[in-house]
Protein backbone atom coordinates (compact mmCIF):
# COMPACT_ATOMS: atom_id res chain seq x y z
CA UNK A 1 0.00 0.00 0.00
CA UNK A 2 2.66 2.43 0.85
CA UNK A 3 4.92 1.84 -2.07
CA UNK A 4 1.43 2.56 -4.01
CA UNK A 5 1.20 5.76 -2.46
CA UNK A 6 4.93 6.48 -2.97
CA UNK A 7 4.71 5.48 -6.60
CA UNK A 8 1.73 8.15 -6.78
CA UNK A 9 3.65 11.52 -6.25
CA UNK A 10 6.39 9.92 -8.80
CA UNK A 11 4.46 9.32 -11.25
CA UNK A 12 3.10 12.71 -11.12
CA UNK A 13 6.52 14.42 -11.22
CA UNK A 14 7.40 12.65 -13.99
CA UNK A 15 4.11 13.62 -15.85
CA UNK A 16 4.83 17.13 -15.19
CA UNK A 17 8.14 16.42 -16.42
CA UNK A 18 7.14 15.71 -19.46
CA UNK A 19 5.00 18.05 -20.05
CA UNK A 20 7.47 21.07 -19.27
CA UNK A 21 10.07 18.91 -21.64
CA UNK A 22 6.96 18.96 -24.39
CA UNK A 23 6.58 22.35 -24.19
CA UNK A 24 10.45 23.42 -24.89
CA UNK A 25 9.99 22.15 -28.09
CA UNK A 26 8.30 24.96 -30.17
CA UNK A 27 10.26 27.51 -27.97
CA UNK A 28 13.51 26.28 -29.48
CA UNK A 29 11.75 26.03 -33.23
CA UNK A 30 11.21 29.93 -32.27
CA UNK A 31 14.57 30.60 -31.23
CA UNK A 32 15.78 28.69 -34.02
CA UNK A 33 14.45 29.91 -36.53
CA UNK A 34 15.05 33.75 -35.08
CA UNK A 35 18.57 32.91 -34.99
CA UNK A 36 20.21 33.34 -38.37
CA UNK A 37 23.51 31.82 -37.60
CA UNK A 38 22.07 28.80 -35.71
CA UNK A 39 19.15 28.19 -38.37
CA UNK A 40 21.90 28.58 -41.45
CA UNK A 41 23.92 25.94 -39.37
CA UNK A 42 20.94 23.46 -38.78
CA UNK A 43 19.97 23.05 -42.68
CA UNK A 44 23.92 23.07 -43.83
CA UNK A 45 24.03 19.49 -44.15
CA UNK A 46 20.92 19.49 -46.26
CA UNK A 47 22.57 21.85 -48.34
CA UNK A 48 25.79 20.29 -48.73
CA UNK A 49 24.71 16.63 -49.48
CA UNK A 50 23.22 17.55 -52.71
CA UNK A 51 26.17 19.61 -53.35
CA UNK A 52 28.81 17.01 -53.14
CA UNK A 53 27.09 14.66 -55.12
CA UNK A 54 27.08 17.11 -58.09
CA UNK A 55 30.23 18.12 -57.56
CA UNK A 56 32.37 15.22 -56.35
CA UNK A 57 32.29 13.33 -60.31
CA UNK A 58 34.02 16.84 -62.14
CA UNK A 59 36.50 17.18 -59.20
CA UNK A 60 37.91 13.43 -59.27
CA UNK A 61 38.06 14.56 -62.89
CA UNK A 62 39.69 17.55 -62.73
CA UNK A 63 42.10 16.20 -59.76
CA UNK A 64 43.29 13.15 -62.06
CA UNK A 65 43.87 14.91 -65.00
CA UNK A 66 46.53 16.51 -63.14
CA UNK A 67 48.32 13.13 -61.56
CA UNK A 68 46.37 13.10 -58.62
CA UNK A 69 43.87 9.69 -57.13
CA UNK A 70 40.83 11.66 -55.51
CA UNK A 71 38.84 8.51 -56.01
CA UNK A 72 40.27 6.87 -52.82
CA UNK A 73 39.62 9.88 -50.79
CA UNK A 74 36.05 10.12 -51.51
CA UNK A 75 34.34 7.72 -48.81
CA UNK A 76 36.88 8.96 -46.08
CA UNK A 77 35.28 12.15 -47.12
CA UNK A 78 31.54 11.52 -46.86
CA UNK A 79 32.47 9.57 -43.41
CA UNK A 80 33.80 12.69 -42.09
CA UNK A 81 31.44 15.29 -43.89
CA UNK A 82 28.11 13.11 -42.51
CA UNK A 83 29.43 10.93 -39.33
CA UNK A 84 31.59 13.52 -37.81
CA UNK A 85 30.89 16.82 -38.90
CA UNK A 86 27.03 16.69 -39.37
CA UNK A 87 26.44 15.69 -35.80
CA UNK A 88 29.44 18.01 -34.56
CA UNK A 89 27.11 21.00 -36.61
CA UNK A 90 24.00 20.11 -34.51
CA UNK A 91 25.17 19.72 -31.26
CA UNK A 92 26.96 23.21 -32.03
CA UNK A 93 23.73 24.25 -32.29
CA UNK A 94 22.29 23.38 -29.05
CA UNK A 95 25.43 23.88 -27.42
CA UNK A 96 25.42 27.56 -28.09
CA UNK A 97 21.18 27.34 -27.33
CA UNK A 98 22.07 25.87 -23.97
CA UNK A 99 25.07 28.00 -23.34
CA UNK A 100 22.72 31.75 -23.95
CA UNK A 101 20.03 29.59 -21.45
CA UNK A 102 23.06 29.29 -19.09
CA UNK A 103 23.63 33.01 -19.69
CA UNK A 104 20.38 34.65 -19.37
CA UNK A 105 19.67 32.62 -15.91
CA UNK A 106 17.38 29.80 -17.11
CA UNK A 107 19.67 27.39 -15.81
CA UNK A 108 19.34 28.70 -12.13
CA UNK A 109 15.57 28.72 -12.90
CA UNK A 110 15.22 25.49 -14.20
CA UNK A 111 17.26 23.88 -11.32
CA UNK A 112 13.82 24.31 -9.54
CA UNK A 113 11.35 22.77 -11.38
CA UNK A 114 10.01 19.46 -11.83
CA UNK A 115 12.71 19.41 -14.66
CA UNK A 116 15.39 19.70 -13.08
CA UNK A 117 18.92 21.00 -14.54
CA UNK A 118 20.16 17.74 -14.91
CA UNK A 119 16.84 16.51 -16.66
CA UNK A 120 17.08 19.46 -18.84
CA UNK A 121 20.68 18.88 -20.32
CA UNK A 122 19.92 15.36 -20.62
CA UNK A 123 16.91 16.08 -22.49
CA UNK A 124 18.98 18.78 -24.57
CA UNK A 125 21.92 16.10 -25.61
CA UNK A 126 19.15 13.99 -26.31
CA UNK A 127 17.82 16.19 -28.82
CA UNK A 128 21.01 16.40 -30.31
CA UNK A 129 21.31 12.83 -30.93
CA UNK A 130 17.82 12.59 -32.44
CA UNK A 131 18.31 15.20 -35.48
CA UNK A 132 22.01 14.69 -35.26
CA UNK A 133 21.24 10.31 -36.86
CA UNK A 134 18.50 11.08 -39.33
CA UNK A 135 20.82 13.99 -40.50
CA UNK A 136 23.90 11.80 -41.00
CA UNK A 137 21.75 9.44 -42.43
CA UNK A 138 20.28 11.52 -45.28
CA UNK A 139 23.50 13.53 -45.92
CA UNK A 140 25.12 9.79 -46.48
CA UNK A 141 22.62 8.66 -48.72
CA UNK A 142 22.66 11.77 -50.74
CA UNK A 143 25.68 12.84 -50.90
CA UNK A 144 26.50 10.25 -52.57
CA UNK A 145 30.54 9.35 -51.77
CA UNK A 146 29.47 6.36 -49.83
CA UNK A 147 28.03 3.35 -51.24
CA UNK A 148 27.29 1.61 -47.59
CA UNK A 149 22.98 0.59 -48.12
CA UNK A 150 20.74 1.32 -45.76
CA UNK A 151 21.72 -0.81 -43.08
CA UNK A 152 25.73 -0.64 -42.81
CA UNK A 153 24.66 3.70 -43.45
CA UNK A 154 22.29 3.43 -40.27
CA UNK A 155 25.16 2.16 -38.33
CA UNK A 156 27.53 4.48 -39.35
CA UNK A 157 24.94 7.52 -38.50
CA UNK A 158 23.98 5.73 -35.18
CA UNK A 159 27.70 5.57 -34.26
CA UNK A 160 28.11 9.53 -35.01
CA UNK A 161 25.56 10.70 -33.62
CA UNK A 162 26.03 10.73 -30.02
CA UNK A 163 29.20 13.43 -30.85
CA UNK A 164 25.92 15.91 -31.38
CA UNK A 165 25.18 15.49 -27.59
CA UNK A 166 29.13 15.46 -26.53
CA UNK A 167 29.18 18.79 -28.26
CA UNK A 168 26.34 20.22 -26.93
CA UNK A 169 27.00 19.35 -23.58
CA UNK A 170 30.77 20.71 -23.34
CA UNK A 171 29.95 23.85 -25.11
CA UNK A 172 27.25 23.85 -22.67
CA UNK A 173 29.14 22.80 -19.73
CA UNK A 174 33.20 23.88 -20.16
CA UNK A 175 32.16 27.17 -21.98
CA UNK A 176 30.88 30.75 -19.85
CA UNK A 177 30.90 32.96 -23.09
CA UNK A 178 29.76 32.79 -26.55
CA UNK A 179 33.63 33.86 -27.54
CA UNK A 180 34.99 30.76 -25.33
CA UNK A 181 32.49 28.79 -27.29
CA UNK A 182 33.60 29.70 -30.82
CA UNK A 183 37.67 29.29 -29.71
CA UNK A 184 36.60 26.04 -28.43
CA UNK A 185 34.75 24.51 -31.56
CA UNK A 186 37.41 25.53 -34.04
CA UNK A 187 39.83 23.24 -31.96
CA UNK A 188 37.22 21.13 -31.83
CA UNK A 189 37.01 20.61 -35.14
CA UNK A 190 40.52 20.36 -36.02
CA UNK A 191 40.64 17.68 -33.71
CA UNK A 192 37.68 15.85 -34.69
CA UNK A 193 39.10 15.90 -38.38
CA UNK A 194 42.56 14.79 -37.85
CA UNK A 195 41.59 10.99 -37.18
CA UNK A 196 40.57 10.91 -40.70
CA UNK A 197 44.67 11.74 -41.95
CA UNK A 198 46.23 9.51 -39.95
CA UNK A 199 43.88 6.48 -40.45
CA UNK A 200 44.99 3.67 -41.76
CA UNK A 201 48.65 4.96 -41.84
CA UNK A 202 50.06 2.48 -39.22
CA UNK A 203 52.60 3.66 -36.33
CA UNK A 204 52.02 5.35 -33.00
CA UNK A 205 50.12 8.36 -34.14
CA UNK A 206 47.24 5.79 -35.65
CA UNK A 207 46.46 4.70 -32.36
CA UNK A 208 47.05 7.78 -30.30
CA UNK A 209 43.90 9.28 -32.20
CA UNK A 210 41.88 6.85 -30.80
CA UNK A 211 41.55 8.90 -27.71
CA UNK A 212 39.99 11.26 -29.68
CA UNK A 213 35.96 10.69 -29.77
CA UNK A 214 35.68 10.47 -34.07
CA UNK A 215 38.14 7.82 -34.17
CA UNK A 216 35.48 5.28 -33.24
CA UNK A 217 32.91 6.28 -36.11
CA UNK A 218 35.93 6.29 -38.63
CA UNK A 219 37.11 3.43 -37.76
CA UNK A 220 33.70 1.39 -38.48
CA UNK A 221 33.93 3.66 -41.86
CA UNK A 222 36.93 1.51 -42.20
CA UNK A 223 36.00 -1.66 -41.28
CA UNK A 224 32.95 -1.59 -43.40
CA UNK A 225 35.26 -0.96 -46.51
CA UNK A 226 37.35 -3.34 -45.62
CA UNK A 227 34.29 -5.77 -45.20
CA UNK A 228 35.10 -6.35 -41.38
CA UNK A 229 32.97 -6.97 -38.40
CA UNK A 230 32.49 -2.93 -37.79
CA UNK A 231 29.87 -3.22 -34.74
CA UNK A 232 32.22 -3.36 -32.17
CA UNK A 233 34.05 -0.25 -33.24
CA UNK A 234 30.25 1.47 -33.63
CA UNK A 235 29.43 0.35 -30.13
CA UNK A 236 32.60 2.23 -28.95
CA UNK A 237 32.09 5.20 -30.59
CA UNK A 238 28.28 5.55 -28.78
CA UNK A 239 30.03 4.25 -25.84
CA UNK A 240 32.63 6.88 -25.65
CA UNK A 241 30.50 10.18 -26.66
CA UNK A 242 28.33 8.75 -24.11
CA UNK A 243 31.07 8.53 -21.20
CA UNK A 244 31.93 12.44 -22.33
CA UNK A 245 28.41 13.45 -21.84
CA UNK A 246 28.01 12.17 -18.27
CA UNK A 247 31.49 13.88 -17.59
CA UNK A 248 29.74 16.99 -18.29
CA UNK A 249 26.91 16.06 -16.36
CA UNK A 250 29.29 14.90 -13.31
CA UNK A 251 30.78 18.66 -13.32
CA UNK A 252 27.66 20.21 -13.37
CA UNK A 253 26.57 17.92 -10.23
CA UNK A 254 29.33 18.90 -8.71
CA UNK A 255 29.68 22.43 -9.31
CA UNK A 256 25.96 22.78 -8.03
CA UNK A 257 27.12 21.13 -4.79
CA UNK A 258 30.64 23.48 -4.50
């Protein structure tokens, strides 16, 4: 009897939970779509798919008429352009929607609601994840450098899409201004990128980048090529973005209790 009552108020809380998450959902449309830079940065990948697969044909081309194999480059390419980059794009996105919330006071606000802060980011990360795979998806399908199918492509997005809710929740988290946020995502970048030039090179530096969170994606990129058992390498890359999130959650816990 008393766990029934106990379950009672939970199930209530949650309820309400739900129903404040529901409602955040136009609000960011609105903000979104107010935003210029944010908006422009949402639909790039759209924009770019098409784009590459019109262009990629007359560059090979161009590039071997002059002594130079582009061909071998371009399924690296998509990998990075559509597993790495697209979700890196959309959690840059939230990540700077989180980090004005954090800035205008909403975070102290939401702390004491049914939400909660943590509920929030998790439900902001998680957001991230869900446009960041349908996204990655499309933008491999369409773009056209990667001839994976449907399946082995749905992997490939799955395992890059959790680096949309790493990203937003380190911009969010590690980040106090919008110029700390910008410094922060060009490194990021360069570093997400660089696992892509030393892949597949052999030696020390091939297997120091796989401390670095795109490594795992790429590296089912390349085991799906190379007609390898690539799930493992998938399950690490959701694995690790996942481990960076709760890190960010961890210092948030614990810089609401300092």
């Amino acid at each position: 009897m008393a766990g029934t009552e106990s379950g009672a108020p939970n199930n209530i809380r949650t309820a309400a939970t739900i129903r404040a998450l529901a409602r955040m959902a136009p609000l960011d449309l609105r903000r979104l779509a107010r935003d210029e830079l944010l908006s422009w940065m949402a639909v790039l990948p759209l924009a770019v798919a098409p784009v590459l697969r019109l262009a990629a044909p007359g560059l090979v081309g161009a590039l071997s008429h002059l002594g130079l194999d582009a061909g071998s480059w371009l399924e690296p390419l998509g990998a990075v352009a559509f597993a790495v980059i697209t979700p890196v794009l959309i959690g840059t996105v939230v990540g700077f929607m989180l980090l004005a919330d954090k800035e205008d006071g909403t975070w102290r606000a939401v702390a004491v609601t049914p939400v909660s802060l943590r509920g929030y980011l998790v439900w902001r990360a998680g957001l991230a994840v869900g446009l960041a795979g349908p996204l990655a998806l499309l933008g491999l399908r369409v773009g056209g450098l990667n001839d994976l199918g449907w399946g082995a492509g749905a992997g490939l997005a799955l395992a890059g899409a959790p680096l949309a809710g790493a990203t937003a929740m380190a911009i969010a988290v590690f980040t106090d201004s919008t110029i700390q946020a910008v410094t922060a995502i060009k490194l990021g970048f360069v570093l997400l990128v660089l696992p892509a030039f030393v892949m597949g090179r052999g030696g020390p530096w091939s297997l120091l980048t796989a401390v670095v969170p795109s490594w795992w994606p790429l590296r089912a990129h390349a085991a799906i090529l190379d007609g390898q058992i690539w799930q493992p390498w998938a399950a690490g890359a959701v694995a690790i973005s996942a481990a960076l999130a709760a890190a960010c959650l961890c210092r948030t816990a614990c810089a609401d209790a300092g």
